[in-house]
Protein backbone atom coordinates (compact mmCIF):
# COMPACT_ATOMS: atom_id res chain seq x y z
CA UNK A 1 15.09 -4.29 17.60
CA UNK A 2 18.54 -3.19 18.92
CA UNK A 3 21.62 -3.05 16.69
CA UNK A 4 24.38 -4.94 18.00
CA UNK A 5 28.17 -3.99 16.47
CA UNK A 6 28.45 -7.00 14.63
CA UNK A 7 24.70 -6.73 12.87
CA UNK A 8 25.89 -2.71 12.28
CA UNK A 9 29.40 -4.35 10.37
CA UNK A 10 27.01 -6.47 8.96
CA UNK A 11 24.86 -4.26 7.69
CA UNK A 12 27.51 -2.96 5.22
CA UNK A 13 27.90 -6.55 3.02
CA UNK A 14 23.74 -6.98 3.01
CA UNK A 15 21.48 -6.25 0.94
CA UNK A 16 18.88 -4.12 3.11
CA UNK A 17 15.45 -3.76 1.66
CA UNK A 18 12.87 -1.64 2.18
CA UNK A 19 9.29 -3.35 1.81
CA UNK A 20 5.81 -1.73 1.60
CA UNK A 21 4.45 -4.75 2.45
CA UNK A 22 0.68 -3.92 0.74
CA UNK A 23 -2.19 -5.14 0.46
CA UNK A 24 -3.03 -5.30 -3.29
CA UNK A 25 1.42 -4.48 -4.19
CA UNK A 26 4.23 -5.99 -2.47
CA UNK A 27 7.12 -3.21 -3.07
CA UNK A 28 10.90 -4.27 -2.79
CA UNK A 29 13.29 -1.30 -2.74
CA UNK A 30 17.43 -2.36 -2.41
CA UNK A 31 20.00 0.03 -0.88
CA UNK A 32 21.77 1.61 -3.99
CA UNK A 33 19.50 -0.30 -6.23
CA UNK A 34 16.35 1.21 -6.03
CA UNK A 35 12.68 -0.36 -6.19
CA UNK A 36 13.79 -3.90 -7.53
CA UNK A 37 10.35 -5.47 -6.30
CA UNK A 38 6.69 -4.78 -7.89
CA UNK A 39 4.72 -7.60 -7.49
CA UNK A 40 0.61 -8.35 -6.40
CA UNK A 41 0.51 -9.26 -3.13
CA UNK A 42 -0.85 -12.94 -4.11
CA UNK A 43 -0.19 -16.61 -3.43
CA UNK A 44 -1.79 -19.41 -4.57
CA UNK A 45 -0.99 -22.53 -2.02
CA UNK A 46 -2.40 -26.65 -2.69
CA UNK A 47 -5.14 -26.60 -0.33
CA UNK A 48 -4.49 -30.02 0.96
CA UNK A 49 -0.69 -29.75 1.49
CA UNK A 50 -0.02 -25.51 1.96
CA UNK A 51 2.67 -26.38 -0.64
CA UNK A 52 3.19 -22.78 -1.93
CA UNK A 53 2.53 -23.19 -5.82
CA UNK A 54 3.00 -19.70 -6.72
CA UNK A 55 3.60 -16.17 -6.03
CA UNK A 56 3.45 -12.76 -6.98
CA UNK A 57 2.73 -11.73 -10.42
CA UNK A 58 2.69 -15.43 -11.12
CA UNK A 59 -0.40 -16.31 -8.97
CA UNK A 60 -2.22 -13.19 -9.92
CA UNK A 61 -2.01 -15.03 -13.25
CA UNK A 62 -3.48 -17.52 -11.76
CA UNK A 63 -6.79 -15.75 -10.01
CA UNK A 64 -9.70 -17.23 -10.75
CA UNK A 65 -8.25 -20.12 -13.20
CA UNK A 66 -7.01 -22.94 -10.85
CA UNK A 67 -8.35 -26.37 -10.61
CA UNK A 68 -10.21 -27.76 -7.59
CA UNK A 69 -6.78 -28.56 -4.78
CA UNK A 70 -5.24 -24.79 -5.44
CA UNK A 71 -6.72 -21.50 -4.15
CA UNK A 72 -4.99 -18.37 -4.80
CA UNK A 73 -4.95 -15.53 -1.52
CA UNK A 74 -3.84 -12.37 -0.80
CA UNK A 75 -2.73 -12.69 2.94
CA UNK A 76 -3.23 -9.55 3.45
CA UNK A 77 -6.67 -7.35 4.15
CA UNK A 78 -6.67 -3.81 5.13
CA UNK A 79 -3.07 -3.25 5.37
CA UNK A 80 -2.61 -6.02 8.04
CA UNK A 81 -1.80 -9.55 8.06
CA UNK A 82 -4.67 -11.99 7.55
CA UNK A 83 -2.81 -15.58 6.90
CA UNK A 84 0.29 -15.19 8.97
CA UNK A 85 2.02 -18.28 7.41
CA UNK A 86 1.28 -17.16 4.17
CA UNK A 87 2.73 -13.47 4.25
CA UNK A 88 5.61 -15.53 5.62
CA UNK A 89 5.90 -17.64 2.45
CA UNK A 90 5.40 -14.61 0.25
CA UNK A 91 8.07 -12.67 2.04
CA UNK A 92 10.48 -15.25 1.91
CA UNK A 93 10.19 -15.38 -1.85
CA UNK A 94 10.53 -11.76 -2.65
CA UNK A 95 13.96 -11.66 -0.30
CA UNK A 96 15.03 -14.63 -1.83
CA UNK A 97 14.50 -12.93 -4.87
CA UNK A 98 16.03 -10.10 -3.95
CA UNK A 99 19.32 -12.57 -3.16
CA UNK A 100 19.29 -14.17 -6.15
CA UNK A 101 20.42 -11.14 -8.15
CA UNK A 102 23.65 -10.67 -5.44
CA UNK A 103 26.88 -11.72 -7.38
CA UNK A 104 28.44 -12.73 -3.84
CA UNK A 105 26.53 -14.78 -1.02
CA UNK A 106 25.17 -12.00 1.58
CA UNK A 107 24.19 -12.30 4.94
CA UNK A 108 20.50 -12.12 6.01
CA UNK A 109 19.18 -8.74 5.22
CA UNK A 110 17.91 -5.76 8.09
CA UNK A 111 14.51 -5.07 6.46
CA UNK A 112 12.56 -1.92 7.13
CA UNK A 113 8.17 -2.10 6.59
CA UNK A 114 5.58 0.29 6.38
CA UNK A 115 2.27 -0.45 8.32
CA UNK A 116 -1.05 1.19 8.81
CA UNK A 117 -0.42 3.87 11.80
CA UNK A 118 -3.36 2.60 12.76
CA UNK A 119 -2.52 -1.01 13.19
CA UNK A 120 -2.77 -2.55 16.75
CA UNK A 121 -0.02 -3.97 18.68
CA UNK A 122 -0.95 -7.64 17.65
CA UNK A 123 -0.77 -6.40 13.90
CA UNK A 124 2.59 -4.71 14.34
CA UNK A 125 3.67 -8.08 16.07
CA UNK A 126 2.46 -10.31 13.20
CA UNK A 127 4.26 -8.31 10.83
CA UNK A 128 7.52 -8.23 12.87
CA UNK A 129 7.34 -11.96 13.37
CA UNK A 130 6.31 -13.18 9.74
CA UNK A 131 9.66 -10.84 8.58
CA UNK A 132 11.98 -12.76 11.03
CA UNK A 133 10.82 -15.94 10.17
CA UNK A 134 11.68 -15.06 6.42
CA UNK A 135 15.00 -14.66 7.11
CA UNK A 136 15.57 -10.91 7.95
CA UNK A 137 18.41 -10.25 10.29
CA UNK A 138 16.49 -7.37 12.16
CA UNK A 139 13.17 -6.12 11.33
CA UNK A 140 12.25 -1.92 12.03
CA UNK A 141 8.79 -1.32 11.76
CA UNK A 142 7.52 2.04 10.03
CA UNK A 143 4.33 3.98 10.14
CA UNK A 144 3.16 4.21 6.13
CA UNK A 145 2.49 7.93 6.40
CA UNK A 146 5.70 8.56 7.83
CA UNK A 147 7.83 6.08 5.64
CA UNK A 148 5.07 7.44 2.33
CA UNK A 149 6.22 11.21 3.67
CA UNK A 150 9.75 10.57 3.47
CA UNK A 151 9.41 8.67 -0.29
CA UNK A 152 7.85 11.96 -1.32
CA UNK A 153 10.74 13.90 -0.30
CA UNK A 154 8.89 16.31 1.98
CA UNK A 155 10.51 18.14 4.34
CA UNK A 156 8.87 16.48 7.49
CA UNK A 157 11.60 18.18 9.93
CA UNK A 158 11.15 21.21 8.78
CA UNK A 159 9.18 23.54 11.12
CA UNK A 160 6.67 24.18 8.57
CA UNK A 161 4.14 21.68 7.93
CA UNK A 162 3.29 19.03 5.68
CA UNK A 163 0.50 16.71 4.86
CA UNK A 164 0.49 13.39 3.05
CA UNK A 165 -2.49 10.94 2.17
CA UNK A 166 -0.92 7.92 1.24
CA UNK A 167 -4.46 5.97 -0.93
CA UNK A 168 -2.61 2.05 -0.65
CA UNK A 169 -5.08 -0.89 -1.40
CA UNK A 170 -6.55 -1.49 2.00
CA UNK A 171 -5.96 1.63 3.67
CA UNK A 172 -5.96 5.28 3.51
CA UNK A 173 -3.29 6.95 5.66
CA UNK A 174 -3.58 10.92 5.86
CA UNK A 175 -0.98 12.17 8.11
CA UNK A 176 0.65 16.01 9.20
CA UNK A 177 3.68 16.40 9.97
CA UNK A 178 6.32 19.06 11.50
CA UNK A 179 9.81 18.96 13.48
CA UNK A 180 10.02 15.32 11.99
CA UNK A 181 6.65 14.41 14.24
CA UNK A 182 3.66 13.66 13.38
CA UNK A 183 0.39 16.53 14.67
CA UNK A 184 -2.40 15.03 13.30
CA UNK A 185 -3.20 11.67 11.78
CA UNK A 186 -5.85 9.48 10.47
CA UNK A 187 -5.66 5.67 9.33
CA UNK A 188 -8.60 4.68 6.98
CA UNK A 189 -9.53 0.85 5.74
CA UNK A 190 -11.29 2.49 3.31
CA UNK A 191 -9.18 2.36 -0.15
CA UNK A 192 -8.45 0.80 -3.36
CA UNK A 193 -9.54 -2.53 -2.69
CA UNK A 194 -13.10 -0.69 -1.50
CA UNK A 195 -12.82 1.04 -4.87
CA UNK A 196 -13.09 -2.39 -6.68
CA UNK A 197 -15.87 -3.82 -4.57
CA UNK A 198 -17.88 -0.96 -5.45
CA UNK A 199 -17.48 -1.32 -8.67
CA UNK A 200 -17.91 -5.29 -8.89
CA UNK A 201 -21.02 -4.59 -6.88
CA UNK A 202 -22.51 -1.91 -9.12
CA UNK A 203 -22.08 -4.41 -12.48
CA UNK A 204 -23.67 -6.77 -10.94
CA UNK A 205 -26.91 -5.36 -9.69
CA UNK A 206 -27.27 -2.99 -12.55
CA UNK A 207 -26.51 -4.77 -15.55
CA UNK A 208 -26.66 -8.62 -13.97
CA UNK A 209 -22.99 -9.49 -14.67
CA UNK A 210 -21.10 -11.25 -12.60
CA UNK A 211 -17.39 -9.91 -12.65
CA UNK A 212 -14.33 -10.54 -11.37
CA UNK A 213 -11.40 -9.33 -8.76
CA UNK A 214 -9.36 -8.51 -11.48
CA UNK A 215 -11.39 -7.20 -14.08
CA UNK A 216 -12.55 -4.40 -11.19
CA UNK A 217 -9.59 -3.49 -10.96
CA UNK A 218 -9.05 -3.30 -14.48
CA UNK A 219 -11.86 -1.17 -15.10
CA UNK A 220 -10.90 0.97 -12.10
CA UNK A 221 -7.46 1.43 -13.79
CA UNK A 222 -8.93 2.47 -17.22
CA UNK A 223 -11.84 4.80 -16.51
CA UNK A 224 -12.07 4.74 -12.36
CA UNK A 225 -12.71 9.11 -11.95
CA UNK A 226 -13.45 10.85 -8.98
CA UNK A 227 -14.38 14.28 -10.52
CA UNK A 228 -15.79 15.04 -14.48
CA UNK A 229 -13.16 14.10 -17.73
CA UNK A 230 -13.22 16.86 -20.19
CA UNK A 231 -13.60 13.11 -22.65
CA UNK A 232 -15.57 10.58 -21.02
CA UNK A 233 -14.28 6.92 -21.20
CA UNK A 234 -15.98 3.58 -22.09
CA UNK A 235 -14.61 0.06 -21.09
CA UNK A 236 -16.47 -3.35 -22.01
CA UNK A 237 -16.47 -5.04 -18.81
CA UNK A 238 -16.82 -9.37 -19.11
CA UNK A 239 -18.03 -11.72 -16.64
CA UNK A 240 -21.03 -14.26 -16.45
CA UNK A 241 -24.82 -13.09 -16.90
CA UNK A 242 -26.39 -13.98 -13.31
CA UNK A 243 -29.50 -14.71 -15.91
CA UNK A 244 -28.68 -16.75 -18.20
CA UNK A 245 -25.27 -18.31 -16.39
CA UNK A 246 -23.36 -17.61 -19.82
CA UNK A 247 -20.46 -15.56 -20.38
CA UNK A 248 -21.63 -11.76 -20.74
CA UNK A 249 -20.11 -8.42 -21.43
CA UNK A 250 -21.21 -4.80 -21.25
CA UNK A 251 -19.78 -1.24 -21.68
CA UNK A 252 -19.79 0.68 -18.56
CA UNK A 253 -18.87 4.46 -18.80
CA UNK A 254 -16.62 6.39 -16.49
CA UNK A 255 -19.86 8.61 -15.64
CA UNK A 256 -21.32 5.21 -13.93
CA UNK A 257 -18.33 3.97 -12.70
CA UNK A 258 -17.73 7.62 -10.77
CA UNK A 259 -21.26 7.20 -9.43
CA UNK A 260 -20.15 3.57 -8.13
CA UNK A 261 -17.53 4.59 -6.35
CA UNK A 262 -18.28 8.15 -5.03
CA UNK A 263 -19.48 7.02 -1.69
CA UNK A 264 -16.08 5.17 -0.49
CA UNK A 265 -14.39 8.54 -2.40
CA UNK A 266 -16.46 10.76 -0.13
CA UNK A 267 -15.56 9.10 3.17
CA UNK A 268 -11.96 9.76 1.92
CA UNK A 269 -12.29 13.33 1.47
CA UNK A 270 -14.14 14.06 4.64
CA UNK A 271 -11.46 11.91 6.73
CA UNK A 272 -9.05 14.25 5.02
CA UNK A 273 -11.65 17.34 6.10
CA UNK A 274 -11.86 15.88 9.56
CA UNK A 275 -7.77 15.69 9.85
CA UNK A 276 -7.83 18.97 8.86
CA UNK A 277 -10.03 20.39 11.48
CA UNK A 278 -7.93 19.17 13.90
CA UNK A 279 -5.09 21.83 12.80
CA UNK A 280 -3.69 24.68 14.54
CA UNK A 281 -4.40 27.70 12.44
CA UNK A 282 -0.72 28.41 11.60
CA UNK A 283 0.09 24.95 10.38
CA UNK A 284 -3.36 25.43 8.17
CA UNK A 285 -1.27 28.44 7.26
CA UNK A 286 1.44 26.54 6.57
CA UNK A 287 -0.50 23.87 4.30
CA UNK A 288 -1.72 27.22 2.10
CA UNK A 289 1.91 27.26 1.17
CA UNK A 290 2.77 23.48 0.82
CA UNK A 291 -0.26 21.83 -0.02
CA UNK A 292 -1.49 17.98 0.24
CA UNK A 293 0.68 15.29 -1.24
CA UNK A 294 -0.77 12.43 -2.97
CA UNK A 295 1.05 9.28 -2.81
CA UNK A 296 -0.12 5.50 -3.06
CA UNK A 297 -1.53 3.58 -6.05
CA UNK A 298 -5.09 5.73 -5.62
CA UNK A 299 -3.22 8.73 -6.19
CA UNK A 300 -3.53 7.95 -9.80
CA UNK A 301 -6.88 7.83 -9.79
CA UNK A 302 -8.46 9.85 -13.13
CA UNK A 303 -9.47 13.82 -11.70
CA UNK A 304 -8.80 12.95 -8.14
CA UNK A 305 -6.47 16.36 -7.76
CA UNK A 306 -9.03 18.35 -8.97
CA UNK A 307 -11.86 16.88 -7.01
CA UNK A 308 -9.62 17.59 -3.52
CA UNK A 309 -8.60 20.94 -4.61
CA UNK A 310 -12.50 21.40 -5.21
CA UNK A 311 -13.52 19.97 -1.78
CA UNK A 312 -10.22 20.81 0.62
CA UNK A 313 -9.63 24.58 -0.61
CA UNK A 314 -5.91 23.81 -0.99
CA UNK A 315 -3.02 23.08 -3.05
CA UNK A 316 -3.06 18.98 -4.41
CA UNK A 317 -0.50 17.31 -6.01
CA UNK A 318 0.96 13.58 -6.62
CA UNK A 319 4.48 12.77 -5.40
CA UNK A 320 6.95 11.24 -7.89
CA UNK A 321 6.15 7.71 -8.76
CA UNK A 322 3.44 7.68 -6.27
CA UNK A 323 3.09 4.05 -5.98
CA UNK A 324 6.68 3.31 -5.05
CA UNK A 325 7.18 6.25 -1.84
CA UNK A 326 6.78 3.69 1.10
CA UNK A 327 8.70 1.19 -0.19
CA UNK A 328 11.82 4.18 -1.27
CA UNK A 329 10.83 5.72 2.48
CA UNK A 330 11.41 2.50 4.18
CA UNK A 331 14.64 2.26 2.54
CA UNK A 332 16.08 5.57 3.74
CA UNK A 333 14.84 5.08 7.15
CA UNK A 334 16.69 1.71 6.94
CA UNK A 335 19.91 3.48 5.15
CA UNK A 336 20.03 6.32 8.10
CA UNK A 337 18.98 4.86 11.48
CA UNK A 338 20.49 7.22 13.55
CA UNK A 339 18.68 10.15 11.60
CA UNK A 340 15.18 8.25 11.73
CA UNK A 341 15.13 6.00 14.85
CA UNK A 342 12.60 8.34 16.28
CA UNK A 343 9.98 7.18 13.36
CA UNK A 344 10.58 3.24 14.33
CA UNK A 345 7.16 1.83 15.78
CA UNK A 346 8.30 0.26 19.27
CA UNK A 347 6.96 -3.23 19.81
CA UNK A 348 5.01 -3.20 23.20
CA UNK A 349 4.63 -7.19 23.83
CA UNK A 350 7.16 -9.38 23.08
CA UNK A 351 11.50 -9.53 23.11
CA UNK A 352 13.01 -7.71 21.00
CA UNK A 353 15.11 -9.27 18.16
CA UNK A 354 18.56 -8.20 16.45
């Protein structure tokens, strides 16, 4: 992952993208342009062929609705790379994308990607391999809580401490940070997508409705809480009565739908607890001061600040535009190498590329 001099004179006519390449959200940001990118992370391919029918928003349209020869995917579980050729496809449509709205012809992009700090070395490879193939000019590989940190504009080289938990859809990355490095860190598959299954599970063995992908995540959207609304919320979940095989609906409250999903919740908070104990006492100190940032699409979660505050004894609070900080951290680390090469995940097996 060396820059050569021509890639570096390169790099000043391309349009380099940062990607948080997610599990449920695939998150384009553009040097100078911003997040230009905020797609599901889906693709529906003809079965016999692999043609690639659709992507993005497009086949999330599709979920659940296409005929017998097309199956939609996300290629992605947990953070990581399940259908290599796939997340291949799907990148090379979002930088295509991304090229269509240059005025000029540019060269191949240098793309920078968040991944699960806990991914292993075959993981980071896939990841590194399926970007090359889709036509970036040099691939750096990020560590989410790092790249999520940086998004959030904390001060990560600052002395002081700081902590991040980064809630994506498959994973939960809780990280602390100080002098730019990273003390303590913890990398969860336990996250939004986990959220949904509990709550697809829970409709369908309490009321006998059968419900979708989507409409979990719908319902997890609307009235998903982690901690008591001073209003509680209603939602009319539809699907198909396991009884009777006919379409159904029923109203599910936020009450039930907190009960569904408390026990993934609670492995989240004492992850973050267990992080925590594995402080020194004047970073702790340090953390009275700063508090936990919330970042990722479960940041937005209905009461979840008030729930950690409850459980962690500190300070909580959501970054900016939660849902976008890897993908905008990404992109700085792309936009100042020389600052952040000490955050780039080295590739153990396999040449480097560049």
């Amino acid at each position: 992952m060396a820059t050569n001099p021509l890639s570096w004179l390169m790099g000043f006519f391309s349009l380099d993208i940062g990607i948080d390449l997610g599990t449920a959200n695939t998150l384009v940001n553009v040097r100078g342009k911003g997040i230009v990118i905020n797609e599901p992370s889906w693709v529906v391919i003809n079965k016999r062929t692999r043609e690639t029918i659709a992507v993005g928003l497009a086949a999330k349209e599709m979920v659940g609705r296409t005929p017998l020869n097309y199956v939609a995917i996300r290629p992605l579980r947990d953070g990581v790379i399940s259908e290599f050729e796939i997340t291949k496809a799907m990148l090379e449509y979002f930088i295509g994308k991304v090229h269509q709205q240059a005025v000029v012809p540019m060269p191949r992009p240098r793309v920078a990607i968040g991944i699960p700090s806990g991914a292993t070395e075959v993981e980071k490879r896939a990841v590194y391999d399926a970007s090359m193939a889709a036509g970036a000019r040099e691939t750096y590989l990020v560590e989410e809580p790092r790249a999520a940190a940086i998004g959030a504009g904390l001060p990560i080289n600052d002395i002081k401490g700081s902590m991040i938990v980064d809630i994506g859809g498959g994973t939960t990355e809780i990280a602390v940070i100080s002098m730019g490095e990273i003390v303590v860190s913890r990398s969860l598959r336990i996250a939004g997508d986990e959220i949904e299954e509990d709550i697809l599970q829970f409709i369908r063995k309490k009321y006998n409705l059968l419900i979708g992908e989507r409409m979990a995540e719908q319902i997890k959207i609307a009235i998903g809480s982690t901690f008591p609304l001073q209003t509680e919320l209603t939602f009319t979940a539809r699907g198909r009565n396991l009884i009777t095989g006919l379409p159904g609906s029923v109203e599910v409250s936020s009450v039930e739908i907190r009960e569904a999903i408390n026990p993934s919740l609670q492995v989240i908070v004492e992850t973050i607890k267990d992080a925590l104990d594995e402080v020194p006492p004047e970073l702790i100190s340090d953390l009275l001061d700063s508090g936990v940032c919330l970042s990722g699409g479960g940041a937005q979660l209905l009461g979840l600040v008030p729930r950690l505050k409850e459980e962690l004894n500190l300070r909580v609070w959501i970054a900016d535009d939660p849902l976008t900080c890897v993908a905008r951290g990404a992109g700085i680390v792309l936009e100042n190498l020389a600052k952040y090469r000490s955050f780039l995940v080295n590739l153990v097996r396999g040449p480097s590329k560049g």
